[in-house]
Protein backbone atom coordinates (compact mmCIF):
# COMPACT_ATOMS: atom_id res chain seq x y z
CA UNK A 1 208.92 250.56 288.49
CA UNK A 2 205.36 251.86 287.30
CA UNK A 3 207.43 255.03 285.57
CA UNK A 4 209.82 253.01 283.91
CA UNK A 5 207.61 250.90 282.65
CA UNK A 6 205.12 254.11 281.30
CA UNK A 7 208.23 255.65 279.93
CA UNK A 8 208.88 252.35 277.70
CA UNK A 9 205.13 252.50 276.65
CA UNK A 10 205.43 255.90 275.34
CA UNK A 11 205.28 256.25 271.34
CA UNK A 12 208.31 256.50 269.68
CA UNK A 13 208.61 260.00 267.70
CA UNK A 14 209.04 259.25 264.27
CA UNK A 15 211.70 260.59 262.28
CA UNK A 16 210.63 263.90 260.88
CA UNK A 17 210.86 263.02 256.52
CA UNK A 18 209.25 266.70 255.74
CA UNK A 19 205.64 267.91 255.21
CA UNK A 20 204.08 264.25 254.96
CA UNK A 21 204.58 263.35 258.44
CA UNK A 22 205.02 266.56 260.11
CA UNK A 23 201.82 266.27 262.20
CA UNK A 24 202.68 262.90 263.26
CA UNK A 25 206.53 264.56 264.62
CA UNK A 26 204.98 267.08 265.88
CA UNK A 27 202.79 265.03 268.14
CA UNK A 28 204.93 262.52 269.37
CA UNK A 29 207.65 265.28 270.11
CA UNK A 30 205.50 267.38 272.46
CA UNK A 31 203.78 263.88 274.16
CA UNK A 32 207.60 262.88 275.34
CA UNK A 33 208.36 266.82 276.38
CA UNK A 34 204.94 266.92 278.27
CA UNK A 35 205.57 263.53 279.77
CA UNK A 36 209.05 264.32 280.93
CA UNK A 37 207.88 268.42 282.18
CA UNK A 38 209.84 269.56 279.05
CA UNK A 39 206.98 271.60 277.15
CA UNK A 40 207.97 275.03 278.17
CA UNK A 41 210.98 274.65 276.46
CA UNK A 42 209.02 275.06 273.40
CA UNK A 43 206.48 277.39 274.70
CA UNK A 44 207.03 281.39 275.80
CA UNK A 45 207.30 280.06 279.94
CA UNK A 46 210.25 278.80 279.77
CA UNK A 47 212.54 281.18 282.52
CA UNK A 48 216.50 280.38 282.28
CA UNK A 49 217.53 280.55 286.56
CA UNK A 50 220.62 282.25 287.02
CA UNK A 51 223.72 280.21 287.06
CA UNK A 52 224.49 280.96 290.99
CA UNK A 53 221.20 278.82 291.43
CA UNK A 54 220.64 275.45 293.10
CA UNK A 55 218.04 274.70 290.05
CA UNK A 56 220.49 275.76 287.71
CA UNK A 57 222.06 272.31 286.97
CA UNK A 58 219.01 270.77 286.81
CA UNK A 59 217.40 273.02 284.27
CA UNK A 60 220.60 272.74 281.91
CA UNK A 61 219.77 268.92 282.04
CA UNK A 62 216.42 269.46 281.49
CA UNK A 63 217.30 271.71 278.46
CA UNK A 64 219.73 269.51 276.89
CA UNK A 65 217.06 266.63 277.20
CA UNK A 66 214.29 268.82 275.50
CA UNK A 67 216.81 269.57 272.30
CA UNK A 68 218.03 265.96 272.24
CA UNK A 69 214.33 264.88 272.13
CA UNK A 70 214.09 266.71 269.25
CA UNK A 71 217.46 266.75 267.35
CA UNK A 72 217.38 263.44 267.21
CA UNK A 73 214.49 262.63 264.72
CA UNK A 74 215.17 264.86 262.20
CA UNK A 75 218.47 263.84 260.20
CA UNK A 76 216.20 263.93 256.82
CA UNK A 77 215.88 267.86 257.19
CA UNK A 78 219.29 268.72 258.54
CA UNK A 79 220.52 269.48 255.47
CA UNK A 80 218.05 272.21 255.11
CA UNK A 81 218.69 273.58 258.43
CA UNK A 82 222.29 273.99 257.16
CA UNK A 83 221.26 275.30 254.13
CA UNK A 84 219.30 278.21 256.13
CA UNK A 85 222.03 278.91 258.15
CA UNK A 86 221.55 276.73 261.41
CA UNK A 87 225.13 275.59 262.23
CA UNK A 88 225.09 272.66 264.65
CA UNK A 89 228.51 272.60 264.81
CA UNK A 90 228.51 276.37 266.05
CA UNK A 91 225.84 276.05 268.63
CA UNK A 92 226.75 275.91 272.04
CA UNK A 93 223.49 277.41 273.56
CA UNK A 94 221.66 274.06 272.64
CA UNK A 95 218.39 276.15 272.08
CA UNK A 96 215.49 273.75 272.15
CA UNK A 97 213.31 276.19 271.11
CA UNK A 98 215.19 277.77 268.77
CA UNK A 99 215.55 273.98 267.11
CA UNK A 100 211.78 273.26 267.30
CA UNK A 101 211.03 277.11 265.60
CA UNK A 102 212.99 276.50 262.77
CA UNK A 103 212.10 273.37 262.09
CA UNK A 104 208.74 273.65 261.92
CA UNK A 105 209.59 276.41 259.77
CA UNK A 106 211.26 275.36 257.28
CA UNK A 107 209.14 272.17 256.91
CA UNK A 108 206.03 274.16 256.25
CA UNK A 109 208.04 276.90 253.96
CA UNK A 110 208.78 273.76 252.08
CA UNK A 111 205.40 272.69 252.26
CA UNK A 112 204.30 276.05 250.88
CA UNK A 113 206.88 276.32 248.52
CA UNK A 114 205.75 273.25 247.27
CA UNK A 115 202.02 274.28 247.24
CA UNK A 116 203.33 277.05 244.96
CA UNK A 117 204.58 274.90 242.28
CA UNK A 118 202.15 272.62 242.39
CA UNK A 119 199.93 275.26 241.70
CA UNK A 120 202.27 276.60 239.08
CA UNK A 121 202.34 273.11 237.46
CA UNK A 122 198.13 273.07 237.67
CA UNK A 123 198.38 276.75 235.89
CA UNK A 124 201.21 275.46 233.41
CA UNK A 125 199.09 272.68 232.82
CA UNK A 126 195.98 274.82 231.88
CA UNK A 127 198.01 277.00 229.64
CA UNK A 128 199.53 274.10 227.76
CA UNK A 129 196.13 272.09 227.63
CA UNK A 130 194.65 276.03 226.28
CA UNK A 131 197.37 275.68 223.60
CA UNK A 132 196.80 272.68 222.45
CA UNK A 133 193.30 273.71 221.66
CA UNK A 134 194.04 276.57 220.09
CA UNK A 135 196.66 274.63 218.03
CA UNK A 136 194.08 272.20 217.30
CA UNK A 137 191.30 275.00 216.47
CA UNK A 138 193.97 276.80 214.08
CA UNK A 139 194.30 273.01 212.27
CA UNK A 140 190.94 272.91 211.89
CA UNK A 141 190.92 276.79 210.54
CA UNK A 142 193.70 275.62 208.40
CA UNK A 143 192.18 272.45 206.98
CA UNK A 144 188.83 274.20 206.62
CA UNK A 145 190.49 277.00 204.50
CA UNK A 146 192.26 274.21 202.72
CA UNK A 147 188.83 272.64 201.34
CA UNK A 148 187.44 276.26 200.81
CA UNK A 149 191.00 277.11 198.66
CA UNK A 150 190.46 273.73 196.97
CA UNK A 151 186.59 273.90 196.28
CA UNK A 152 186.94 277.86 194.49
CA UNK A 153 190.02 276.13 192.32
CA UNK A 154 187.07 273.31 191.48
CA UNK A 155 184.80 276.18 190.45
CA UNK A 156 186.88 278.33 189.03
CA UNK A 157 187.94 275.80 186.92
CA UNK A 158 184.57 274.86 186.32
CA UNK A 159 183.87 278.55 185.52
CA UNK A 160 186.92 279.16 183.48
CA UNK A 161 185.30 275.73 180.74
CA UNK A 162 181.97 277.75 180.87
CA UNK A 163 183.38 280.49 179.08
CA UNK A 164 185.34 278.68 176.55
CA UNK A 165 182.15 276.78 175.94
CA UNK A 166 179.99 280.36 175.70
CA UNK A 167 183.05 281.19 173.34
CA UNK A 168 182.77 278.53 171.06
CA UNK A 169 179.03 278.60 171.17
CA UNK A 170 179.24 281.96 170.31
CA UNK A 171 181.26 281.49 167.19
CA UNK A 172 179.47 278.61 166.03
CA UNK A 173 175.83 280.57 166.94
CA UNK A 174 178.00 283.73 164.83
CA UNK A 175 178.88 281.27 161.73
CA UNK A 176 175.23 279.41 161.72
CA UNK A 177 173.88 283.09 161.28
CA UNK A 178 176.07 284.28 159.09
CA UNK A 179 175.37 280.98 156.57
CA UNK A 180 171.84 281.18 157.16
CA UNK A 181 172.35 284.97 156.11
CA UNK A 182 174.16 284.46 152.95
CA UNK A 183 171.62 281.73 152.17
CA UNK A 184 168.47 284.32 152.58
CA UNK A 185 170.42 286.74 150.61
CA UNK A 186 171.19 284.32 147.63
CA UNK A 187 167.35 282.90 147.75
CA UNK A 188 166.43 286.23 147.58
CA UNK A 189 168.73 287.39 144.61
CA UNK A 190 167.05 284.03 142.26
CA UNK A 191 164.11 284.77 143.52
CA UNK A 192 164.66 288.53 141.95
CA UNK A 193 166.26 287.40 138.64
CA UNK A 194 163.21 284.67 138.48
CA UNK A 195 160.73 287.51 138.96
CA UNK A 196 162.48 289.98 136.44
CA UNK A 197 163.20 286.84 134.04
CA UNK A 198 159.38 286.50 133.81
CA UNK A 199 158.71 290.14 132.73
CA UNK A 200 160.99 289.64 129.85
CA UNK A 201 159.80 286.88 128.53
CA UNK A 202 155.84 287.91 129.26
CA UNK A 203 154.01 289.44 126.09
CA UNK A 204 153.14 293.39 125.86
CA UNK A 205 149.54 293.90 126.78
């Protein structure tokens, strides 16, 4: 009665749902093999009697319990096992070890696979977060050549009244000269005409 009741208290295995609770599966699987003498079905000890031997029967029971321990708890995956090329339908050797190898194989594949990308994501990340400051740098460049652009139109507009102003200051400076020329020359002629004039009209010494 004491076994029976041990057996009851033994922790369910969990149904294997991938990476997350593959430890946990893991476990729980080899706690029921090891309580029921199964483990070296997993293991490399394992040694298949001859079929002519009065263990024989036993051991097949034994074997068939090991890979039902395990088969059943991990429906989630089976599709992946499929996918890899296990064929459940096909297998008459009821391998328990075989079952337990590729599971745990494809699990953490998919685990590592999924390492991969996440990394890839992380790097994709990066390269899109790198872009968008670059993008954001080239505004700037853009923006600040913008205002440069803008500011030389200012001055060269600014420029461009400067010399029409030195143009028409120029012309006007040209024109005051000239007037104040012709003025010097014409108060110069009366002043000659007074001058001769004068000797005219002065008496011989």
């Amino acid at each position: 009665m004491s076994t029976q009741l041990t057996a009851v208290m033994l922790a369910p295995i969990p149904t294997l749902q991938g990476e997350a609770n593959l430890g946990a599966w893991k476990g729980a699987v080899y706690l029921h093999l090891e309580y029921y003498n199964l483990q070296d079905f997993i293991g490399n000890d394992e040694t298949e009697p001859t079929a002519d031997s009065p263990d024989y029967d036993v051991w097949k029971k034994q074997k068939l319990h090991a890979y039902s321990l395990i088969r059943s708890t991990i429906d989630p995956i089976v599709p992946k096992l499929l996918a890899a090329g296990l064929n459940f339908d096909d297998d008459r050797q009821f391998d328990p070890k075989a079952l337990w190898n590729a599971v745990i194989e494809i699990v953490e594949s998919g685990a590592a696979l999924l390492a991969r990308l996440d990394k890839m994501k992380t790097k994709n990340e990066e390269l899109e977060t790198g872009y968008d400051n670059l993008a954001r740098q080239n505004s700037n460049l853009v923006s600040d050549k913008e205002i440069l652009e803008n500011k030389l139109a200012v001055q060269t507009a600014q420029l461009q009244k400067l010399k029409v102003e030195n143009v028409r200051l120029r012309v006007m400076y040209e024109t005051v000269l000239e007037d104040k020329l012709v003025e010097n020359v014409k108060v110069a002629r009366r002043a000659a005409m007074g001058m001769q004039a004068k000797k005219r009209n002065s008496p011989p010494a």
